[in-house]
Each structure stands twice: as structure tokens, then as C-alpha cells.
C-alpha atoms as a PDB file:
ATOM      1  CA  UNK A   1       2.124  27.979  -6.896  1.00  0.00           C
ATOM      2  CA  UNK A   2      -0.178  25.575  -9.420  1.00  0.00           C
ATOM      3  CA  UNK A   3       1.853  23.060 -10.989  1.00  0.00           C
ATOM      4  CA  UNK A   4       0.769  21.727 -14.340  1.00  0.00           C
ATOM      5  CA  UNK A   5      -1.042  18.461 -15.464  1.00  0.00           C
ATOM      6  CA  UNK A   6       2.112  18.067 -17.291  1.00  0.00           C
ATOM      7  CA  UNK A   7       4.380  18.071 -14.444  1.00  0.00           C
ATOM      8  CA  UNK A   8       2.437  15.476 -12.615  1.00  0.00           C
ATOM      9  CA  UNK A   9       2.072  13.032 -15.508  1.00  0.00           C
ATOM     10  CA  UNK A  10       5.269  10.649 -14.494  1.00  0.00           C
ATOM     11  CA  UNK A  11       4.761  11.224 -11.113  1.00  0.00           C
ATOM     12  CA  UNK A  12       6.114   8.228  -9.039  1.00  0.00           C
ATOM     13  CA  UNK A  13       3.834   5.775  -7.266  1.00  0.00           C
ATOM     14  CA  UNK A  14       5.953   4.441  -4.629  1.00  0.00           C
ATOM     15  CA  UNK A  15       3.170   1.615  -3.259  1.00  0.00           C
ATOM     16  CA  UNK A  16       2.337   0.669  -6.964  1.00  0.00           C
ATOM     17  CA  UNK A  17       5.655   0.468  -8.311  1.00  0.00           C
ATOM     18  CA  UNK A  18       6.532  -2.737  -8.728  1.00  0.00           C
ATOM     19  CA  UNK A  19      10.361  -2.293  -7.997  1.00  0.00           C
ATOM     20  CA  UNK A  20      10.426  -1.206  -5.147  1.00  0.00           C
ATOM     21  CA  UNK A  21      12.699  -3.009  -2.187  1.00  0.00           C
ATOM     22  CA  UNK A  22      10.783  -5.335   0.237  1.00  0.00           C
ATOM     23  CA  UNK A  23      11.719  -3.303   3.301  1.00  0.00           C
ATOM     24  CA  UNK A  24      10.201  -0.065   1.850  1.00  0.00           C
ATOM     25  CA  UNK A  25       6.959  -2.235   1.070  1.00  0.00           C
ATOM     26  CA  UNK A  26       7.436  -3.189   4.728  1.00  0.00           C
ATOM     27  CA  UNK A  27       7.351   0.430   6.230  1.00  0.00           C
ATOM     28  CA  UNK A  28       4.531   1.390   3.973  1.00  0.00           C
ATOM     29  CA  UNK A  29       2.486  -1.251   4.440  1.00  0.00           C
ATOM     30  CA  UNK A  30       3.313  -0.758   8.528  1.00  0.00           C
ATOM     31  CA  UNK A  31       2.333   2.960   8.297  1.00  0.00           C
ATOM     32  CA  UNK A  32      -0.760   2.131   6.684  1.00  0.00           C
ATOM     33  CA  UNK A  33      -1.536  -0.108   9.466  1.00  0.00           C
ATOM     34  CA  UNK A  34      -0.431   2.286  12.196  1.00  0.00           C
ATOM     35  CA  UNK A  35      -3.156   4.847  10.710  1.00  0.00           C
ATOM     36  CA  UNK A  36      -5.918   2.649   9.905  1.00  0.00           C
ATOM     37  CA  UNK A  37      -5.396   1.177  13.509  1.00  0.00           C
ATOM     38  CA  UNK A  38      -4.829   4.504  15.332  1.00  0.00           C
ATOM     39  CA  UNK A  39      -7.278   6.725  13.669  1.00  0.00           C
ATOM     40  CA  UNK A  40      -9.738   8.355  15.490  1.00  0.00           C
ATOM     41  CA  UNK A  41     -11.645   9.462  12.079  1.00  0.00           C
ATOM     42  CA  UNK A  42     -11.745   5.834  11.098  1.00  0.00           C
ATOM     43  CA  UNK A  43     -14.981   6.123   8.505  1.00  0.00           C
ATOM     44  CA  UNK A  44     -13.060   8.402   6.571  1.00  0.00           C
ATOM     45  CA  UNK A  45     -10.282   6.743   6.487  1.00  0.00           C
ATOM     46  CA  UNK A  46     -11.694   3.766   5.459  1.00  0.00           C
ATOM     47  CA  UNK A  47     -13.409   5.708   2.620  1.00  0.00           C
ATOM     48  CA  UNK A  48     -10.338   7.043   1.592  1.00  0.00           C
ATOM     49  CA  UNK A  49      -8.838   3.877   1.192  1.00  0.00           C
ATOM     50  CA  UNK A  50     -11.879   2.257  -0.508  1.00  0.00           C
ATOM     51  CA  UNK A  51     -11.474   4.784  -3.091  1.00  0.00           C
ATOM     52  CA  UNK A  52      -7.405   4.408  -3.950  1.00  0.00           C
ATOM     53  CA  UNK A  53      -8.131   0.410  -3.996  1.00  0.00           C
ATOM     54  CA  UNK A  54      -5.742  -0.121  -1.172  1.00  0.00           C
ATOM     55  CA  UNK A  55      -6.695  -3.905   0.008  1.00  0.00           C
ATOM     56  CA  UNK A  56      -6.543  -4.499  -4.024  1.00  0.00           C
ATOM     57  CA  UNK A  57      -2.501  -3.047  -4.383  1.00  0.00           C
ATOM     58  CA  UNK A  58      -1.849  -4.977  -1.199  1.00  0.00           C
ATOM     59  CA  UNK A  59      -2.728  -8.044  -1.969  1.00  0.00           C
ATOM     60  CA  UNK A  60      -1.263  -7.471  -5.301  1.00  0.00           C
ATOM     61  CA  UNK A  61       2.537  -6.894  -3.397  1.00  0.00           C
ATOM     62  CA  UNK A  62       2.137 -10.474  -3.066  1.00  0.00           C
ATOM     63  CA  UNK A  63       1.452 -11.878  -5.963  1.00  0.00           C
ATOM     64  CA  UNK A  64       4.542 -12.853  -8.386  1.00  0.00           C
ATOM     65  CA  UNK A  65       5.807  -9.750 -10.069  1.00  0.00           C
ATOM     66  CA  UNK A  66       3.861  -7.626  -7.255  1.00  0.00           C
ATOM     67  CA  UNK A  67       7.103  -6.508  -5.763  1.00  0.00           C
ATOM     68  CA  UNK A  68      10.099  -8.343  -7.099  1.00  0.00           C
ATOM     69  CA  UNK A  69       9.475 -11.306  -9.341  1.00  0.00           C
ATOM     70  CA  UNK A  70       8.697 -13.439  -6.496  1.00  0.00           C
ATOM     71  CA  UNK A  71       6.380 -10.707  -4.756  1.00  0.00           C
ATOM     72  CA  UNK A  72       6.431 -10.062  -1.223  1.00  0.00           C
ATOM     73  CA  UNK A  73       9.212 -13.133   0.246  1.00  0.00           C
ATOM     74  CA  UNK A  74       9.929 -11.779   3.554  1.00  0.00           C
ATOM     75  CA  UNK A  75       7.337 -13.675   6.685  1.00  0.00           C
ATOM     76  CA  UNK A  76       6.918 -10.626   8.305  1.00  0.00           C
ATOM     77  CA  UNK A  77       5.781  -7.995   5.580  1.00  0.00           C
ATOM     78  CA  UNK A  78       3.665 -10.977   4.295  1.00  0.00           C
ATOM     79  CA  UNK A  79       2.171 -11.520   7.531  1.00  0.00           C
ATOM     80  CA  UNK A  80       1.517  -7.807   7.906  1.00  0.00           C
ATOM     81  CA  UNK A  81      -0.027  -7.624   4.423  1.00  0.00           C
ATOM     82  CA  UNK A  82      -2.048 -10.508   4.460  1.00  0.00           C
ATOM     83  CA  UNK A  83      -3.476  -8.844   7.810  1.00  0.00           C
ATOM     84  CA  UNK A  84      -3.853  -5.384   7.018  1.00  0.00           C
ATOM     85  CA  UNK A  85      -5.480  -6.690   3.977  1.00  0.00           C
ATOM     86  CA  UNK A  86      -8.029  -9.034   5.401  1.00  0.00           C
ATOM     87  CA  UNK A  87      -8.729  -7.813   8.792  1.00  0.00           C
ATOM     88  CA  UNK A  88      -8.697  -3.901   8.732  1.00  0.00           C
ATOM     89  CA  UNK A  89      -9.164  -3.272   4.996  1.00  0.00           C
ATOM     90  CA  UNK A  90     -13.054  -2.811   3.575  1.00  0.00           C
END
């Protein structure tokens, strides 16, 4: 079944919402590492996230207003961020 442009148009962003909780942020951001980490198709991958701007929304999670009006607060989804974002992130 097709589903219309029209349908689609509010869909929900989860990663670039800005109001989402911390701990979701957390799990996403984790998942994202697990498969950039674990995959054995790595170049595409990487492509893939090249082209949905993925290090860009990251490091945006931390930046006031990113997530919360503080951004990303917790050590340990800012520690994950800052090194999926740096380290395995193109």
C-alpha cells in the first residue's frame, strides 16, 4: 500500500526533535554507535550517514536547546556523543 506525500508531511523525527528525554537520546545515540562500530558494510554506512548529516544533529544534541534547554546534561550520553561524533563519524 503507497501512502501519500500528505501523510508523511508531520512525520516525527525522533533524533531531531528537540524534546525528546535524555535517556532516549542516550539509546539512539548508543544504537548508532553499536552499528557504525559493528557493521561489516561500513562504507555504506558511513555514506548513509554522511548524507542524513548525522555527526551535524549529534553534535547539535549538545548544544543549548539541542535536547532540553540545557542540551545533552547527562556525562555519559555526552561522552558517547562527543565520541561517536568525533571518532567514528565522517
Amino acid at each position: 500500500m503507497l501512502v501519500s506525500s500528505e501523510t508523511n508531511a508531520g512525520a516525527y523525527s525522533p533524533i531531531a526533535n528537540p524534546d525528546i528525554p535524555v535517556f532516549a537520546v542516550h539509546r539512539l545515540v548508543a544504537a548508532l554507535g553499536f552499528l557504525v562500530h559493528l557493521s561489516p558494510h561500513l562504507d555504506q554506512v558511513v555514506s548513509l550517514l554522511e548524507v542524513l548529516q548525522a555527526k551535524a544533529v549529534l553534535e547539535g544534541k549538545l548544544a543549548p536547546g539541542g535536547c532540553g534547554e540545557k542540551g545533552v546534561t547527562s556525562p555519559q550520553a555526552k561522552k558517547l556523543i562527543q565520541e561517536l561524533a568525533k571518532d567514528m563519524l565522517p
